[in-house]
C-alpha atoms as a PDB file:
ATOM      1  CA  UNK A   1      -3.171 -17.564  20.762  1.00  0.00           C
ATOM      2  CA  UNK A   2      -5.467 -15.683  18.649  1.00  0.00           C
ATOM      3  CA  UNK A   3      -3.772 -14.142  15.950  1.00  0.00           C
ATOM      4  CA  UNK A   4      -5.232 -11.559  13.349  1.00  0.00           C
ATOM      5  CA  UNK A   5      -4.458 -11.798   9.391  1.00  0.00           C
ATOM      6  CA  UNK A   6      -5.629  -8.592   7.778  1.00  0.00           C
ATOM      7  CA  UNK A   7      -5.360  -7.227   4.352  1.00  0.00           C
ATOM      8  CA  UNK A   8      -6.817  -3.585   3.960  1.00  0.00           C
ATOM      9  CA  UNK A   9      -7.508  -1.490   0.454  1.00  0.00           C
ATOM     10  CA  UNK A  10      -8.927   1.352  -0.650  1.00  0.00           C
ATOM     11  CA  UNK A  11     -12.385   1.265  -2.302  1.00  0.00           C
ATOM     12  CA  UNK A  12     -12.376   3.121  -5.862  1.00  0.00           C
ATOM     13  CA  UNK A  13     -16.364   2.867  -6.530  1.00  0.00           C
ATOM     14  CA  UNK A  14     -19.725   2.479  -5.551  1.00  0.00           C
ATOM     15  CA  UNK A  15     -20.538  -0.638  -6.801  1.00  0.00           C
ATOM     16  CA  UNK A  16     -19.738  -2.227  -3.581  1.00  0.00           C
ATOM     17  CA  UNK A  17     -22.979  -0.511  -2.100  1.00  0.00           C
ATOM     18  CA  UNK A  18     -25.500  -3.429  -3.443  1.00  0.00           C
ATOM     19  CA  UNK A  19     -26.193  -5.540  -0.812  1.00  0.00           C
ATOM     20  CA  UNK A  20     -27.655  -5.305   2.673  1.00  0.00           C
ATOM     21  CA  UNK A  21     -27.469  -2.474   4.774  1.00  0.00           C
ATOM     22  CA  UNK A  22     -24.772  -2.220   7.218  1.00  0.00           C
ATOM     23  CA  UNK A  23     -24.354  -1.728  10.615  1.00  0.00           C
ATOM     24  CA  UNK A  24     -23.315   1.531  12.727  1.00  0.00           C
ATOM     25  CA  UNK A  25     -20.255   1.475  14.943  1.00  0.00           C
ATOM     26  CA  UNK A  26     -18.930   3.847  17.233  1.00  0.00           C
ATOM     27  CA  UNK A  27     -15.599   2.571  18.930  1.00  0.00           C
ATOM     28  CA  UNK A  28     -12.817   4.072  21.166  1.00  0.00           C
ATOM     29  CA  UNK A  29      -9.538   3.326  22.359  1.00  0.00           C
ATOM     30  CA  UNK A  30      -8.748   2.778  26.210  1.00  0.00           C
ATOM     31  CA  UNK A  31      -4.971   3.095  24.878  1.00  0.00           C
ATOM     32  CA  UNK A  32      -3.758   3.437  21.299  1.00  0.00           C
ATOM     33  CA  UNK A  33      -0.077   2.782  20.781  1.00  0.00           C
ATOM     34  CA  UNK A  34       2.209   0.833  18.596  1.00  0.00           C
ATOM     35  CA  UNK A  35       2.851  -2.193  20.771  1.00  0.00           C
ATOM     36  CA  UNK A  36      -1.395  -2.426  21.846  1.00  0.00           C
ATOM     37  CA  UNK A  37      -4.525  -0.972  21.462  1.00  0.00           C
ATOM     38  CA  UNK A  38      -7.389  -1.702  23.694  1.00  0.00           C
ATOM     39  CA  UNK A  39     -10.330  -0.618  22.211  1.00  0.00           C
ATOM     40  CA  UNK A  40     -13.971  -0.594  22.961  1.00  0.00           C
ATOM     41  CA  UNK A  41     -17.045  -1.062  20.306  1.00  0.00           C
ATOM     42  CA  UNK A  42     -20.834  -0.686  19.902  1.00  0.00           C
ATOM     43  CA  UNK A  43     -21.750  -2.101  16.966  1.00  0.00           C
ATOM     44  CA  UNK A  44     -25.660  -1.684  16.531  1.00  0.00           C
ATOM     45  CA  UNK A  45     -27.089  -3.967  19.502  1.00  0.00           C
ATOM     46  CA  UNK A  46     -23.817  -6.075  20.150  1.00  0.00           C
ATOM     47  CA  UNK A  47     -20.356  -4.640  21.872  1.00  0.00           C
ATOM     48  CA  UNK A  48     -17.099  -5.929  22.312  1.00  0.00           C
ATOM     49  CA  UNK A  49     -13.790  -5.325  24.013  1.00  0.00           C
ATOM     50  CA  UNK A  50     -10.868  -6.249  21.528  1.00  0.00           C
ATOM     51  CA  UNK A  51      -7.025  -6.157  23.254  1.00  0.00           C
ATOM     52  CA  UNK A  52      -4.525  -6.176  19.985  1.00  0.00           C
ATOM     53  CA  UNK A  53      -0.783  -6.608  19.589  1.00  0.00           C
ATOM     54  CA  UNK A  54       1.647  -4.898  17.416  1.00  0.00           C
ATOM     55  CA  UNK A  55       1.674  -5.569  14.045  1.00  0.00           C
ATOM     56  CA  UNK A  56       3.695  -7.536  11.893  1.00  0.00           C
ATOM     57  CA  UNK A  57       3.535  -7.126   8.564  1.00  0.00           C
ATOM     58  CA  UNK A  58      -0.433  -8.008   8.016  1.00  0.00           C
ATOM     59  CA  UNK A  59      -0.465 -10.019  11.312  1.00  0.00           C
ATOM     60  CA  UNK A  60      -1.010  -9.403  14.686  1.00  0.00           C
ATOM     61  CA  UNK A  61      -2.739 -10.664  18.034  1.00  0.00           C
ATOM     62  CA  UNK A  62      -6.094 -10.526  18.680  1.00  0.00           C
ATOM     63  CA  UNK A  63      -8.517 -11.124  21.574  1.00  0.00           C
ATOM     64  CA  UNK A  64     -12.416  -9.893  21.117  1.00  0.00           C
ATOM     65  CA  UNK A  65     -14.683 -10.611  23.791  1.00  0.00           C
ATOM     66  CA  UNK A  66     -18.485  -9.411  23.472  1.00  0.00           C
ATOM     67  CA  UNK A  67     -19.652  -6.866  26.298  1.00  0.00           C
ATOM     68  CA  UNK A  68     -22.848  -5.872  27.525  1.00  0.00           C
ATOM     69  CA  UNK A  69     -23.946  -2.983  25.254  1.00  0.00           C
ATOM     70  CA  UNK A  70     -24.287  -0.992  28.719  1.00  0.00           C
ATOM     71  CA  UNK A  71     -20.844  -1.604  29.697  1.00  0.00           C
ATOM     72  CA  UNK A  72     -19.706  -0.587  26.195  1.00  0.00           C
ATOM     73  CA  UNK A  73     -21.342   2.738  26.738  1.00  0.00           C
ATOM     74  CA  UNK A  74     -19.885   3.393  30.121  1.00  0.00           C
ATOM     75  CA  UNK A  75     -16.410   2.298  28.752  1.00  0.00           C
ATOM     76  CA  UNK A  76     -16.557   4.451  25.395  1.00  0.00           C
ATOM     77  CA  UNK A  77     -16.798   7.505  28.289  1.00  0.00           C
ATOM     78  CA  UNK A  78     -13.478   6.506  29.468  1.00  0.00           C
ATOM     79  CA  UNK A  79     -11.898   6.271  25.801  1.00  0.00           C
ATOM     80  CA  UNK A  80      -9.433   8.863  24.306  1.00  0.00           C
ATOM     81  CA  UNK A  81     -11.123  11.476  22.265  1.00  0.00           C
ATOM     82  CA  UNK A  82     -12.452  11.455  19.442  1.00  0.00           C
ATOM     83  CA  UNK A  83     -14.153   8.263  18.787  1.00  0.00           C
ATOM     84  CA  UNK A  84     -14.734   6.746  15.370  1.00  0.00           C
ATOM     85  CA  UNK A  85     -17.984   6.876  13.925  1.00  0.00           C
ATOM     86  CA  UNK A  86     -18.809   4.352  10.749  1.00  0.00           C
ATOM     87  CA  UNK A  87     -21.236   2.508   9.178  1.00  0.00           C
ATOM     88  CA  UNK A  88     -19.530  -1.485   8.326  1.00  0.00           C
ATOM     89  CA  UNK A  89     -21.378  -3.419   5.503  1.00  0.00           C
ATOM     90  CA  UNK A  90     -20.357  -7.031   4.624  1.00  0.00           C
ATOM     91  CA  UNK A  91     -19.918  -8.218   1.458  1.00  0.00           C
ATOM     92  CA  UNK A  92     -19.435 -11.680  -0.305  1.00  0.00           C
ATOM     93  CA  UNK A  93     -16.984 -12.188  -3.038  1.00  0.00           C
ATOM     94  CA  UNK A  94     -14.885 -15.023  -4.236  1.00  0.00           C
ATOM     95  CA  UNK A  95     -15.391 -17.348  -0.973  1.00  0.00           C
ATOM     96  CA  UNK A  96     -14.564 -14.283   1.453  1.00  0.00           C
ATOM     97  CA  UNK A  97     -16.193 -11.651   3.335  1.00  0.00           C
ATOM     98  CA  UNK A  98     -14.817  -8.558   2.686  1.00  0.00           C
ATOM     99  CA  UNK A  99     -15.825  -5.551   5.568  1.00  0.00           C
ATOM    100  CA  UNK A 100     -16.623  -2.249   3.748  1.00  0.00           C
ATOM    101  CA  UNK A 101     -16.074   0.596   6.059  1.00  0.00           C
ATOM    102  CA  UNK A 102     -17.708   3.405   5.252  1.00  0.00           C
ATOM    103  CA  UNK A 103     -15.926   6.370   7.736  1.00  0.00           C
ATOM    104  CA  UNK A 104     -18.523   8.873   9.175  1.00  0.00           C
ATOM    105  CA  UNK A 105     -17.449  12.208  11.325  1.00  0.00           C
ATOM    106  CA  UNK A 106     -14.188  13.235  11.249  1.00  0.00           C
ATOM    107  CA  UNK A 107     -12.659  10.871   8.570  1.00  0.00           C
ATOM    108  CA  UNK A 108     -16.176  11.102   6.513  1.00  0.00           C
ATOM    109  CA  UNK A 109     -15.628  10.305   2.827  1.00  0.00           C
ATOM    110  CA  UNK A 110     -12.961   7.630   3.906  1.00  0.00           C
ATOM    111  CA  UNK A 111     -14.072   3.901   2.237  1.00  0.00           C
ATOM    112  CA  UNK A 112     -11.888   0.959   3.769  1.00  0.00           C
ATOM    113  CA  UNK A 113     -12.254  -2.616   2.141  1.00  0.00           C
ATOM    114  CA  UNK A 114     -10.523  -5.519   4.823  1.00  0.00           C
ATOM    115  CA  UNK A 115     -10.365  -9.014   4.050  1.00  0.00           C
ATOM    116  CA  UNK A 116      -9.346 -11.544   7.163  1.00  0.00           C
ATOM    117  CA  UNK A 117      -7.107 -14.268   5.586  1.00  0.00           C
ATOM    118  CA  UNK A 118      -6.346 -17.482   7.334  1.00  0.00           C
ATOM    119  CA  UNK A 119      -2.759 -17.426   6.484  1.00  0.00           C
ATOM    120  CA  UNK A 120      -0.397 -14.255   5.042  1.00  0.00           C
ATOM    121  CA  UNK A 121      -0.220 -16.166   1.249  1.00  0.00           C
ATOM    122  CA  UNK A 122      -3.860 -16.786   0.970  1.00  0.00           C
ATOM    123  CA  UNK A 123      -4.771 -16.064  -2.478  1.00  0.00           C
ATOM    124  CA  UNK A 124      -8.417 -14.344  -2.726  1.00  0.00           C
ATOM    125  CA  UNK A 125     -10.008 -12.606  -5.553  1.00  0.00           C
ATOM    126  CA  UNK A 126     -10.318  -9.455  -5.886  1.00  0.00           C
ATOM    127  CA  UNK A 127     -13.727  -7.005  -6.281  1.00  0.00           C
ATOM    128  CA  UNK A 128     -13.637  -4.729  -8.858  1.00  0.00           C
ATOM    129  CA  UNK A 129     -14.317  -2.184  -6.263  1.00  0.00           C
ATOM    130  CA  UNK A 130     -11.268  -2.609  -4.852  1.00  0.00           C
ATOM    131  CA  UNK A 131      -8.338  -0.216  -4.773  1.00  0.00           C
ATOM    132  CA  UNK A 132      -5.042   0.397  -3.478  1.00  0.00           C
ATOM    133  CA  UNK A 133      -3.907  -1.779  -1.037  1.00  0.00           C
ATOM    134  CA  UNK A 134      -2.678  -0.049   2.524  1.00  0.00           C
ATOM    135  CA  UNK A 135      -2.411  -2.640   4.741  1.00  0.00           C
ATOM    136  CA  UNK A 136       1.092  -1.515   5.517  1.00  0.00           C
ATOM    137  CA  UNK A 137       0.314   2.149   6.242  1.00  0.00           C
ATOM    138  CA  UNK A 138      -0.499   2.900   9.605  1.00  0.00           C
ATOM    139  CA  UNK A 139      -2.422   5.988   8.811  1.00  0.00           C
ATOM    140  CA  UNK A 140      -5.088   3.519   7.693  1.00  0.00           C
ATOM    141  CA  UNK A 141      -5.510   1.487  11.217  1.00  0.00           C
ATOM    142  CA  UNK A 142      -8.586   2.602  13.097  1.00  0.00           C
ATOM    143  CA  UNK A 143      -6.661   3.850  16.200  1.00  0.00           C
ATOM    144  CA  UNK A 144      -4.243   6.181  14.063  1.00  0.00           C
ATOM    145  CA  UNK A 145      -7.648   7.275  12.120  1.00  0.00           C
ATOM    146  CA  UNK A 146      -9.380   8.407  15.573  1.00  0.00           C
ATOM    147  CA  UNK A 147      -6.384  10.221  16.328  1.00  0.00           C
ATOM    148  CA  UNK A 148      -5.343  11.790  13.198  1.00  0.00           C
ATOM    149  CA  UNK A 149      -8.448  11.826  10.823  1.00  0.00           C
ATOM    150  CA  UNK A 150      -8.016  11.087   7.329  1.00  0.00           C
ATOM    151  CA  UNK A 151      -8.678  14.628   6.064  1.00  0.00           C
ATOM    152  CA  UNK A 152      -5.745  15.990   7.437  1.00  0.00           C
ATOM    153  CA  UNK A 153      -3.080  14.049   5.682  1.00  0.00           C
ATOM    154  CA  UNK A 154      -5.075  12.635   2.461  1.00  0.00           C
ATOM    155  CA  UNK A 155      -2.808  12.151  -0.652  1.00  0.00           C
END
């Protein structure tokens, strides 16, 4: 069983933007509730159908399989409105990749930092970039994001 082990933080600078450029991503959800989310994604010229569990803490279930681009459009027509529109950028730091999501549309000015840990006490270092951590608030997931973009409830 694939299973998922995700930390996610706010990003407090820019400093994070050195680097190579990322890549675009446009993704929907087939269904987007608290037990699953299905959810379709375009990512440049690659696309992939992800089926997730509920979450536990910072784990959950995971199965990705990549799609035909073409399929991925045809499936993103079927999604719930809206879709999410952002621009991912990997970084290195400390032995990790960290995924710097840079929210575009809807939940523009939104910067997301996620590192995938191979178990829940991995110790990893931290950017200075690197904010608050909000792994455990929903409002943060991508599927809650599409439906309730971030500048609606912002602190």
């Amino acid at each position: 069983m694939a299973i998922e082990i995700e930390r996610k933080f706010l990003v407090t600078s820019d400093a994070w933007r050195d680097g190579p450029p990322g890549v675009r991503i446009c993704q929907g959800y087939l269904t987007r509730d608290a037990a699953r989310t299905v959810r379709v994604r375009l990512a440049g010229e690659k696309a992939f159908l992800t089926i997730k569990g509920g979450t536990a803490g910072i784990s959950r279930q995971e199965f990705e399989y990549a799609i035909p681009p073409d399929e991925a459009r045809a499936l993103l027509d079927l999604c719930l409105p809206p879709l999410l529109d952002k621009i991912r950028h990997e970084r290195n730091h400390g032995g990790h990749v960290w995924e710097v999501d840079e929210f575009l549309g809807a939940n523009a000015g939104l910067v997301v930092a996620e590192i995938e840990l191979t178990n829940a006490d991995e110790a990893f270092e931290r950017p200075a970039w690197l904010g608050r951590e909000v792994s455990d608030d929903s409002r943060y997931f991508n599927a809650c994001l599409a439906e309730r973009p971030w500048p609606e409830w912002r602190d």
